[in-house]
Protein backbone atom coordinates (compact mmCIF):
# COMPACT_ATOMS: atom_id res chain seq x y z
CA UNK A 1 20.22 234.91 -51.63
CA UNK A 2 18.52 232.92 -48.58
CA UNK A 3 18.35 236.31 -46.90
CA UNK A 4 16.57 237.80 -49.51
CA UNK A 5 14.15 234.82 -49.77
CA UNK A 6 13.41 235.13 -46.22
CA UNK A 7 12.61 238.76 -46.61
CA UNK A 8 9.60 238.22 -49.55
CA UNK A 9 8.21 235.16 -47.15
CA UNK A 10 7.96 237.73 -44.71
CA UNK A 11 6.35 240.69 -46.42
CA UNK A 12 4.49 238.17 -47.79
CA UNK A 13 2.95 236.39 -44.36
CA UNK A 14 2.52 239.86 -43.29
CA UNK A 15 -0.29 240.27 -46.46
CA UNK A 16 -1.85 236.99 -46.02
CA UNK A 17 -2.22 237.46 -42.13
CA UNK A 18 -5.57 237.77 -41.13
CA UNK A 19 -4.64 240.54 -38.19
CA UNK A 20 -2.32 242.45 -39.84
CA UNK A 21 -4.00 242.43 -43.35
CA UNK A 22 -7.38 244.23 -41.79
CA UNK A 23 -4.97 247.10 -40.58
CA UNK A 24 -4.91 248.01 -44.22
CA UNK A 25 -1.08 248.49 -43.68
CA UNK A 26 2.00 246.85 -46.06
CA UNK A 27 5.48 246.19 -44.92
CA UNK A 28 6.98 247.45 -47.74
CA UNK A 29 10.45 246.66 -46.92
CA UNK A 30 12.27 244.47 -43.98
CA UNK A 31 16.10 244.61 -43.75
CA UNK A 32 17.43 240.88 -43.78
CA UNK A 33 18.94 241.35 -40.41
CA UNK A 34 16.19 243.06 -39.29
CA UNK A 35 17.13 246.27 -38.19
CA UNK A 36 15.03 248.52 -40.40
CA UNK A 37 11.73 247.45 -41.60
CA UNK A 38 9.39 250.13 -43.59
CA UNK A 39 5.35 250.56 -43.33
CA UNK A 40 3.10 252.20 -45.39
CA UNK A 41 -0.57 253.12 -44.35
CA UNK A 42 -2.60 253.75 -47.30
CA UNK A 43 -5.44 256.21 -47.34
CA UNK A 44 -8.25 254.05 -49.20
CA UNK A 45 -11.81 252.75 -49.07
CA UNK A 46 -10.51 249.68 -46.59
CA UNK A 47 -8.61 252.61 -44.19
CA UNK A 48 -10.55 256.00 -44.26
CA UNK A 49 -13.08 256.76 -41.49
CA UNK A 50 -16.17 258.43 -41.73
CA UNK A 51 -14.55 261.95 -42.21
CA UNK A 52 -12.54 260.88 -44.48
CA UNK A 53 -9.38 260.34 -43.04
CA UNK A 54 -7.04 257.04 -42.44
CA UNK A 55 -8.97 255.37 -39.28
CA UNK A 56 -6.92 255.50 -36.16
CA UNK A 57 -6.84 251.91 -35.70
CA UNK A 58 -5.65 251.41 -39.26
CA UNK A 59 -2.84 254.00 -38.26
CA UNK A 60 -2.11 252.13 -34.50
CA UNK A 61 -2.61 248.45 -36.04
CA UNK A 62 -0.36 248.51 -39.28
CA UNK A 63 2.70 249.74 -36.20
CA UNK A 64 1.54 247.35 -33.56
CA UNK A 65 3.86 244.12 -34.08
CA UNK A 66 6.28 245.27 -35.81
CA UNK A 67 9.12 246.19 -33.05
CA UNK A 68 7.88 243.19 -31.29
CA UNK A 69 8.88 240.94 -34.43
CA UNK A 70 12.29 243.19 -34.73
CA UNK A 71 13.76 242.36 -31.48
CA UNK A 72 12.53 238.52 -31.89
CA UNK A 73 14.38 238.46 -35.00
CA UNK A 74 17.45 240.05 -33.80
CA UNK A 75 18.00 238.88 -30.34
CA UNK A 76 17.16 235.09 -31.77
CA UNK A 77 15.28 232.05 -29.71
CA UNK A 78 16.96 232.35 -26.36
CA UNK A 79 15.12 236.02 -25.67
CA UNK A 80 11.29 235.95 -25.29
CA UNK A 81 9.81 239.64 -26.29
CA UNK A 82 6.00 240.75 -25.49
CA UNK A 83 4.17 243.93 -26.24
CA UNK A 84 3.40 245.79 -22.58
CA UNK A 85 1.66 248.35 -23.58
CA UNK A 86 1.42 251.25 -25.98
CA UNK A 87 0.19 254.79 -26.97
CA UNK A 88 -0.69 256.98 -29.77
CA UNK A 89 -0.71 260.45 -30.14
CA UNK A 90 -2.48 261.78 -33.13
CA UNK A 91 -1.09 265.01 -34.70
CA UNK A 92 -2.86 265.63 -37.55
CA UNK A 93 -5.46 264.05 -40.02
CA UNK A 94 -4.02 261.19 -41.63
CA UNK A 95 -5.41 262.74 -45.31
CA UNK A 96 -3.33 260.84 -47.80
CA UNK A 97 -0.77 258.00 -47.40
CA UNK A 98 1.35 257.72 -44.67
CA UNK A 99 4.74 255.95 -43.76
CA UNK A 100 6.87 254.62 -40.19
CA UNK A 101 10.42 253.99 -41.22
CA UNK A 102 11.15 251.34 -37.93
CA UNK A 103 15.38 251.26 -36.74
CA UNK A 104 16.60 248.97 -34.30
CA UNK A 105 20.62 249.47 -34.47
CA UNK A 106 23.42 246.62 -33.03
CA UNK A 107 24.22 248.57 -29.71
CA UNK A 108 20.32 248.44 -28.81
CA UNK A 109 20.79 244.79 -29.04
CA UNK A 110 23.96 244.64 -27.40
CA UNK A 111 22.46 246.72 -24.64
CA UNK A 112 19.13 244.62 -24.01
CA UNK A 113 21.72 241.55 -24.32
CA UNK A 114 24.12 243.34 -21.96
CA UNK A 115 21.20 244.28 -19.19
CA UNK A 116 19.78 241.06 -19.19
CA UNK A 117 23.32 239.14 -17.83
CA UNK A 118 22.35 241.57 -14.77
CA UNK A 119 18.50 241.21 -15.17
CA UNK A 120 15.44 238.53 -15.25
CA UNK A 121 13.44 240.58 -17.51
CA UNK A 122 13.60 244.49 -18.92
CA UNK A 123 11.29 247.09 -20.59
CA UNK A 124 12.13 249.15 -24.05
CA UNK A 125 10.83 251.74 -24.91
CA UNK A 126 10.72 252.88 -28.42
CA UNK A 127 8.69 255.50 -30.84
CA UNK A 128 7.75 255.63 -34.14
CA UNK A 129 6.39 258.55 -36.06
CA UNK A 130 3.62 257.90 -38.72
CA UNK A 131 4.62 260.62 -41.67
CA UNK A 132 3.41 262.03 -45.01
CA UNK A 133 5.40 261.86 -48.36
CA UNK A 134 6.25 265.32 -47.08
CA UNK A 135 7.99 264.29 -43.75
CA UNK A 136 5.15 265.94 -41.47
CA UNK A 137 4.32 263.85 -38.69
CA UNK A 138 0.43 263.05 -38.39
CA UNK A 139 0.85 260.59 -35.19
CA UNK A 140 3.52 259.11 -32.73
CA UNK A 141 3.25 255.96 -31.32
CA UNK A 142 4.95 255.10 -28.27
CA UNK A 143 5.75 250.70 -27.63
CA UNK A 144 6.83 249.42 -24.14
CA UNK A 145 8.35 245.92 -24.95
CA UNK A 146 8.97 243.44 -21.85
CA UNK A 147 12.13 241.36 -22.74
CA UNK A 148 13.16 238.23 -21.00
CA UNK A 149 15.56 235.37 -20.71
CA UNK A 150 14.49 232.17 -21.43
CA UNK A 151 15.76 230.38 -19.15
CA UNK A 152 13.66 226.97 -20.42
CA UNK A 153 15.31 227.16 -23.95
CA UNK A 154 18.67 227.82 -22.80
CA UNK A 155 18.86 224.21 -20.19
């Protein structure tokens, strides 16, 4: 029940935030243990460009955080996560709505957890395809996430 609670808060921070609200983007659905989160990217008057098509930065922006916030989530306080950089490959023209299904599974996490007994610090890579109702892919975007110890929180 708490689980689910915390789930709505979330979804529901990620509407009322200021950043993530002007991406024109909507989590529509965050597993409690955050492993799979879902975004849609609506084509509307707030995310089509000039041409008529869902803006690129509407497309980039509604991805942006979101593995960042997964791995916070899942590896808990004593890991500290940061974006380190990114790319996007557009594919097609983002003409109606479009959806990134996000997946984080337990052996990532025991992996990063695993590396970083050995390591100070390590970067992730992960992708995410932005797809019509159809499946077809209209971008890829590529994260680089820098993970760390925290060495602060842990004394």
């Amino acid at each position: 029940m708490f689980d689910r609670l915390r789930v709505r808060l979330w979804k529901l921070a990620f509407r009322l935030f200021p950043a993530y609200r002007g991406t024109g983007g909507r989590v529509t659905h965050i597993e409690p243990d955050w492993s799979e989160v879902h975004v849609k990217v609506p084509r509307n008057l707030r995310t089509r460009n000039y041409v008529g098509t869902i803006f690129g930065g509407s497309m980039y922006g509604a991805v942006d955080p979101i593995y960042m916030l997964m791995l916070i989530n899942c590896l808990g306080d004593d890991y500290v996560v940061w974006d380190k950089a990114a790319e996007i490959r557009f594919k097609k023209p983002g003409e109606s709505d479009l959806y990134a299904t996000f997946e984080v599974s337990d052996a990532e996490i025991a992996e990063i957890e695993r590396a970083l007994e050995d390591e100070e610090s390590i970067d992730r890579e992960y992708t995410v395809d932005l797809v019509d109702e159809e499946g077809v892919v209209h971008a890829t975007v590529e994260k680089t996430l820098h993970v760390s110890t925290d060495d602060e929180k842990r004394a």
